[in-house]
C-alpha atoms as a PDB file:
ATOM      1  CA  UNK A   1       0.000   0.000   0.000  1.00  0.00           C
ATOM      2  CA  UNK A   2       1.469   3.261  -0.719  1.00  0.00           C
ATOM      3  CA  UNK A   3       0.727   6.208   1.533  1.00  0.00           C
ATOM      4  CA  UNK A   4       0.993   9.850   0.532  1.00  0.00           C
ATOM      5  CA  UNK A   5       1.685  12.006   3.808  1.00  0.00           C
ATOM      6  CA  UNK A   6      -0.581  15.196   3.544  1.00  0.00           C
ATOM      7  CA  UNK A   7       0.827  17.767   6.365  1.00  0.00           C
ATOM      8  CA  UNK A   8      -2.364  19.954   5.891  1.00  0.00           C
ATOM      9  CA  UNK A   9      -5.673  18.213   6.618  1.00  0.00           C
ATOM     10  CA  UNK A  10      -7.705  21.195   7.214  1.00  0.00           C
ATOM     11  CA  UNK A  11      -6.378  22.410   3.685  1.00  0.00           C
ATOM     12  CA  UNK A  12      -7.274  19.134   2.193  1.00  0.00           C
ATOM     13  CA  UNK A  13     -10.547  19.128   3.461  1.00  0.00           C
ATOM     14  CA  UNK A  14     -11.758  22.577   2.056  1.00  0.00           C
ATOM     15  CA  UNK A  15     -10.537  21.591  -1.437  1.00  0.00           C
ATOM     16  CA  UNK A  16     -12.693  18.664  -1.593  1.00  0.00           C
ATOM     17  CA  UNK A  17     -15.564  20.387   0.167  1.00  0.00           C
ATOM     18  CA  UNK A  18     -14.853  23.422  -2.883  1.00  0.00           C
ATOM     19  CA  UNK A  19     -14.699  20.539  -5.836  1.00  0.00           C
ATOM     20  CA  UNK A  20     -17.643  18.717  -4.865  1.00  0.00           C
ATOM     21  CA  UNK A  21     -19.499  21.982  -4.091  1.00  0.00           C
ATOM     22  CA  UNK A  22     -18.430  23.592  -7.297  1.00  0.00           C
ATOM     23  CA  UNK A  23     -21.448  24.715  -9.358  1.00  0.00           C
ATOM     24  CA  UNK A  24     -20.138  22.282 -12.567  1.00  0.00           C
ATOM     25  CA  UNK A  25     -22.019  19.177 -10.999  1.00  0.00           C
ATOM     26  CA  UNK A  26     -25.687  20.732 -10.213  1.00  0.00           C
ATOM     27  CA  UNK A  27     -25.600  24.784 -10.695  1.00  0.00           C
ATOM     28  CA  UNK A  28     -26.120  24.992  -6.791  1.00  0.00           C
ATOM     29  CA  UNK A  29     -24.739  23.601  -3.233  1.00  0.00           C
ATOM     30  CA  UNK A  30     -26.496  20.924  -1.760  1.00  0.00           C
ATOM     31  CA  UNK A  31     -27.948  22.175   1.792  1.00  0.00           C
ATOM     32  CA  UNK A  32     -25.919  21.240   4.770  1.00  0.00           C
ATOM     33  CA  UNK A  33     -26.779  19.956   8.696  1.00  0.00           C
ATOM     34  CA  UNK A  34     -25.879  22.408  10.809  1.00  0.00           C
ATOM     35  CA  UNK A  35     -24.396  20.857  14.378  1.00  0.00           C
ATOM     36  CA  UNK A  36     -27.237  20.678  16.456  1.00  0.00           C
ATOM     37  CA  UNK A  37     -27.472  20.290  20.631  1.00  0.00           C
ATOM     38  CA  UNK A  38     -30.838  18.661  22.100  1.00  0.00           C
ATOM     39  CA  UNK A  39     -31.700  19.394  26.035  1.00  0.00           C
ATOM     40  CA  UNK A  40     -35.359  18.749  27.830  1.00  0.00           C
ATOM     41  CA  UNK A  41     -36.818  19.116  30.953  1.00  0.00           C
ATOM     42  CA  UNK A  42     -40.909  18.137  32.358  1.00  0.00           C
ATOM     43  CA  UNK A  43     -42.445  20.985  29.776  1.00  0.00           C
ATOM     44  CA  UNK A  44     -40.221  21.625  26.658  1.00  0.00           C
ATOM     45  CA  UNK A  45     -37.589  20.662  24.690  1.00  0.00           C
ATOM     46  CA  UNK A  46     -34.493  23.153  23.672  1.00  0.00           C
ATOM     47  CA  UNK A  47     -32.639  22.896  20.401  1.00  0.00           C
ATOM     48  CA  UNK A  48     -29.587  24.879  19.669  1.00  0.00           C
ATOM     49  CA  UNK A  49     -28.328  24.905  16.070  1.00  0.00           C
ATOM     50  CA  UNK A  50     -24.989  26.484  14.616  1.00  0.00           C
ATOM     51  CA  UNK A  51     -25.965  29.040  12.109  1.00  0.00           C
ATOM     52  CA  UNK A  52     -23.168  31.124  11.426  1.00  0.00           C
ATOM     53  CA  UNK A  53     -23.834  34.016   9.460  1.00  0.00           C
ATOM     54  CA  UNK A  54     -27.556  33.610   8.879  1.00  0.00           C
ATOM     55  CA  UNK A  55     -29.542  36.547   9.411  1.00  0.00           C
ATOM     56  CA  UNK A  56     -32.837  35.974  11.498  1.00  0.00           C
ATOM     57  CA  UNK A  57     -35.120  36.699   8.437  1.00  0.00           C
ATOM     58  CA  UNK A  58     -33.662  34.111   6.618  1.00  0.00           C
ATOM     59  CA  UNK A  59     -34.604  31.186   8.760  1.00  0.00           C
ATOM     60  CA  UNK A  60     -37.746  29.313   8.868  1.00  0.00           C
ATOM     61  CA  UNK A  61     -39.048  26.560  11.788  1.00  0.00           C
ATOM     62  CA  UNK A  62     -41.832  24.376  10.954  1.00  0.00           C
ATOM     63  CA  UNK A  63     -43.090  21.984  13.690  1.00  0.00           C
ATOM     64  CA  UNK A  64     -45.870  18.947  12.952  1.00  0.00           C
ATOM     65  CA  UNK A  65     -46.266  16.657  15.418  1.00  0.00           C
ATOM     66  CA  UNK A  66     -43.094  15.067  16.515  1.00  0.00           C
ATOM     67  CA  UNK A  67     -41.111  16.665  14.012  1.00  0.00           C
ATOM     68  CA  UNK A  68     -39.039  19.925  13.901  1.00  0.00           C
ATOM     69  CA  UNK A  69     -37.953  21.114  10.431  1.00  0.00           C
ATOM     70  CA  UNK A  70     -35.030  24.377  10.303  1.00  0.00           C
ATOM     71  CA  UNK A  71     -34.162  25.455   6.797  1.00  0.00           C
ATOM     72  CA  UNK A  72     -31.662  28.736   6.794  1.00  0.00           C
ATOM     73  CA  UNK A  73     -29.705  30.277   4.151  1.00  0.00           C
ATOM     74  CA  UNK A  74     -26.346  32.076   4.537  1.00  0.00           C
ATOM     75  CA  UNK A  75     -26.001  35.158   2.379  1.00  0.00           C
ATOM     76  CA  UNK A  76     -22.523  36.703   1.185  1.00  0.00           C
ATOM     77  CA  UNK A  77     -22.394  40.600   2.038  1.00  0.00           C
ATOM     78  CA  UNK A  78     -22.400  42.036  -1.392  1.00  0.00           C
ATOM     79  CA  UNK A  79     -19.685  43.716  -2.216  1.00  0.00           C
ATOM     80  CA  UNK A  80     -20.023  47.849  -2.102  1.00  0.00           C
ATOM     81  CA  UNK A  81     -19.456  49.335  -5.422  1.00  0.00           C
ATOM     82  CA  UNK A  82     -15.882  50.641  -5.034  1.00  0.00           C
ATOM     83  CA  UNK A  83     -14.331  51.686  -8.297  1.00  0.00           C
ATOM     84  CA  UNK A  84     -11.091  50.875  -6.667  1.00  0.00           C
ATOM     85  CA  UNK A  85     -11.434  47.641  -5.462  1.00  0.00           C
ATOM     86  CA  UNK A  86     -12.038  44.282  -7.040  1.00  0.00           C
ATOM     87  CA  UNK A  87     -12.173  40.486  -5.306  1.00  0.00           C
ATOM     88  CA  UNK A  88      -9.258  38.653  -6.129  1.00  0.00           C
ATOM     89  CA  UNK A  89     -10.317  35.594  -4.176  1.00  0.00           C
ATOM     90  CA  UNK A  90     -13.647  34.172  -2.617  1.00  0.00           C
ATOM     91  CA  UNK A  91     -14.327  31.074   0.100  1.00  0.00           C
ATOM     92  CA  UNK A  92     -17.101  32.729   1.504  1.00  0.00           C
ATOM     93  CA  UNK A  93     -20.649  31.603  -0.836  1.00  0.00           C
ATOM     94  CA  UNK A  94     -24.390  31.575  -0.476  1.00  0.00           C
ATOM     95  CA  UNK A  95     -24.708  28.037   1.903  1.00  0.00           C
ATOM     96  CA  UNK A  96     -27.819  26.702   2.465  1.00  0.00           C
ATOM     97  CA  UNK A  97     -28.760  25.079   6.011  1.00  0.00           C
ATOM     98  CA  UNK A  98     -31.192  22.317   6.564  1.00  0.00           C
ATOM     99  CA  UNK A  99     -31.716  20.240   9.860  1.00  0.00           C
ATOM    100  CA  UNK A 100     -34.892  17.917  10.578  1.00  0.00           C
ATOM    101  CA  UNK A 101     -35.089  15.307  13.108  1.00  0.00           C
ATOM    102  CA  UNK A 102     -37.960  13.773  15.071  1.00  0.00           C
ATOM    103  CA  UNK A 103     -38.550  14.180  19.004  1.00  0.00           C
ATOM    104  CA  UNK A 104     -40.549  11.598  21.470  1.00  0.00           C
ATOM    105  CA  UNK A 105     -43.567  13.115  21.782  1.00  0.00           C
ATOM    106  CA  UNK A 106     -45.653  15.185  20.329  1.00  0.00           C
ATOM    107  CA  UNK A 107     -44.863  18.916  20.500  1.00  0.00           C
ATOM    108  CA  UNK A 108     -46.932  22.201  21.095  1.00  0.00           C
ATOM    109  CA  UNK A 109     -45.874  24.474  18.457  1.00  0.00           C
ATOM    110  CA  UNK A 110     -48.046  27.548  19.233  1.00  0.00           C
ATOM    111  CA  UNK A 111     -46.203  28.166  22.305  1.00  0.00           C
ATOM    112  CA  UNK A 112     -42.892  27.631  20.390  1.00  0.00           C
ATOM    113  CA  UNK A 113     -40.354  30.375  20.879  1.00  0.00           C
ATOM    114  CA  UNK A 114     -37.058  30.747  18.450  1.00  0.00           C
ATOM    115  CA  UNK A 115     -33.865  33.091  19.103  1.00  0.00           C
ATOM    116  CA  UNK A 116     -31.033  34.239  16.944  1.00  0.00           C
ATOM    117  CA  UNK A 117     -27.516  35.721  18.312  1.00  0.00           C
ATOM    118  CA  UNK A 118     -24.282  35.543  17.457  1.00  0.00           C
ATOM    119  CA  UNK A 119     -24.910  32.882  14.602  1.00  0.00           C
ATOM    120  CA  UNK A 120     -26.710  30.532  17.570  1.00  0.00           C
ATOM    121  CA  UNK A 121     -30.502  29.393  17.010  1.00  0.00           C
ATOM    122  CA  UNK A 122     -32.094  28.546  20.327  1.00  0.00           C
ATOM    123  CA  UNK A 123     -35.313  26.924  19.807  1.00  0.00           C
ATOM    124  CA  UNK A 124     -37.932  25.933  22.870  1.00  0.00           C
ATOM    125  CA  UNK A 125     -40.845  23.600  21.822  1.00  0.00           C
ATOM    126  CA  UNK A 126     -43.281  22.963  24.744  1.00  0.00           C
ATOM    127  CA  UNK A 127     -44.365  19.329  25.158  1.00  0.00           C
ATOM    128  CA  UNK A 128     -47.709  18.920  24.180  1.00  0.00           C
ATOM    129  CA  UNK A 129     -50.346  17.686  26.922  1.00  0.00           C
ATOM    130  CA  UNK A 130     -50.616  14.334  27.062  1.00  0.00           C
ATOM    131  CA  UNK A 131     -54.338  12.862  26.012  1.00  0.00           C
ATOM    132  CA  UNK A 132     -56.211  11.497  28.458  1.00  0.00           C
ATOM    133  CA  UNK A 133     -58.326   8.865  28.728  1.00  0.00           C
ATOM    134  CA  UNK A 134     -62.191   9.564  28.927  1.00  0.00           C
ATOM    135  CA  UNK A 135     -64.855   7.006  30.719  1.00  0.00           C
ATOM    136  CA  UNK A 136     -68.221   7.567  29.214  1.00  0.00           C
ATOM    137  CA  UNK A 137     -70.720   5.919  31.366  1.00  0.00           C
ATOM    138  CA  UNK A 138     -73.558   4.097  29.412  1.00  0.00           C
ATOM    139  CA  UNK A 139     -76.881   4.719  30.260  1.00  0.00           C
END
C-alpha cells in the first residue's frame, strides 16, 4: 500500500468540500446539517443549532407533530461598489442550512419560541399535553 503524507488536513478538506461543491455538478450547493445540541426538561424541549452568518429573516421553523424542520440560508455581504477595489479571491458563498429530526412526543408548536444571536438558534418547543383517557358511562 502506498501512503501519501498530507501535512495539511484542514487544507485538504476545504478543497474537496470546494470541488464537490463547485457549481459544474448541479448549478447549486447541496444544503448542509448544521451541528445541532438537544436538552429537555418536564415541559419543553431546547434545540440549539450552529448558524453562522444567517440573518434571522432568513430562517424558517416548521413543527408537525413530533417533528421539527429548520431550513436557513447564509447570504454573502455584497460587495459595495468601489471603483477601486475588485475580489481577487472568494471562500465565503451563499450556503444553504437544513436540519430535521424527530422528538418523542408530540410537541406544542403555538407556544414555540425561536432566538437568533451571534450565529446561535435557540429553539424551545413545549411538550404537548398528554391525552387522556375519557370514561363515558352508558346509560
Amino acid at each position: 500500500m502506498f501512503i501519501v503524507p498530507f501535512a495539511r488536513p484542514a487544507l485538504l478538506s476545504r478543497s474537496l468540500d470546494r470541488w464537490f461543491e463547485d457549481s459544474r455538478f448541479d448549478g447549486a450547493t447541496a444544503p448542509r446539517s448544521p451541528a445541532l445540541d438537544l436538552s429537555e426538561d418536564d415541559q419543553a424541549y431546547t434545540v440549539t443549532l450552529d448558524l453562522p452568518g444567517v440573518a434571522k429573516e432568513d430562517v424558517q421553523i416548521s413543527v408537525e407533530g413530533r417533528r421539527v424542520n429548520v431550513q436557513a440560508q447564509a447570504k454573502r455581504a455584497e460587495d459595495k461598489n468601489d471603483a477601486h477595489r475588485r475580489a481577487l479571491y472568494r471562500e465565503r458563498r451563499v450556503q444553504s442550512l437544513s436540519r430535521s429530526f424527530a422528538l418523542p412526543v408530540d410537541l406544542n408548536p403555538a407556544d414555540a419560541s425561536a432566538k437568533l444571536e451571534n450565529g446561535v438558534l435557540t429553539l424551545v418547543v413545549p411538550k404537548a399535553a398528554p391525552r387522556t383517557v375519557a370514561r363515558i358511562a352508558v346509560n
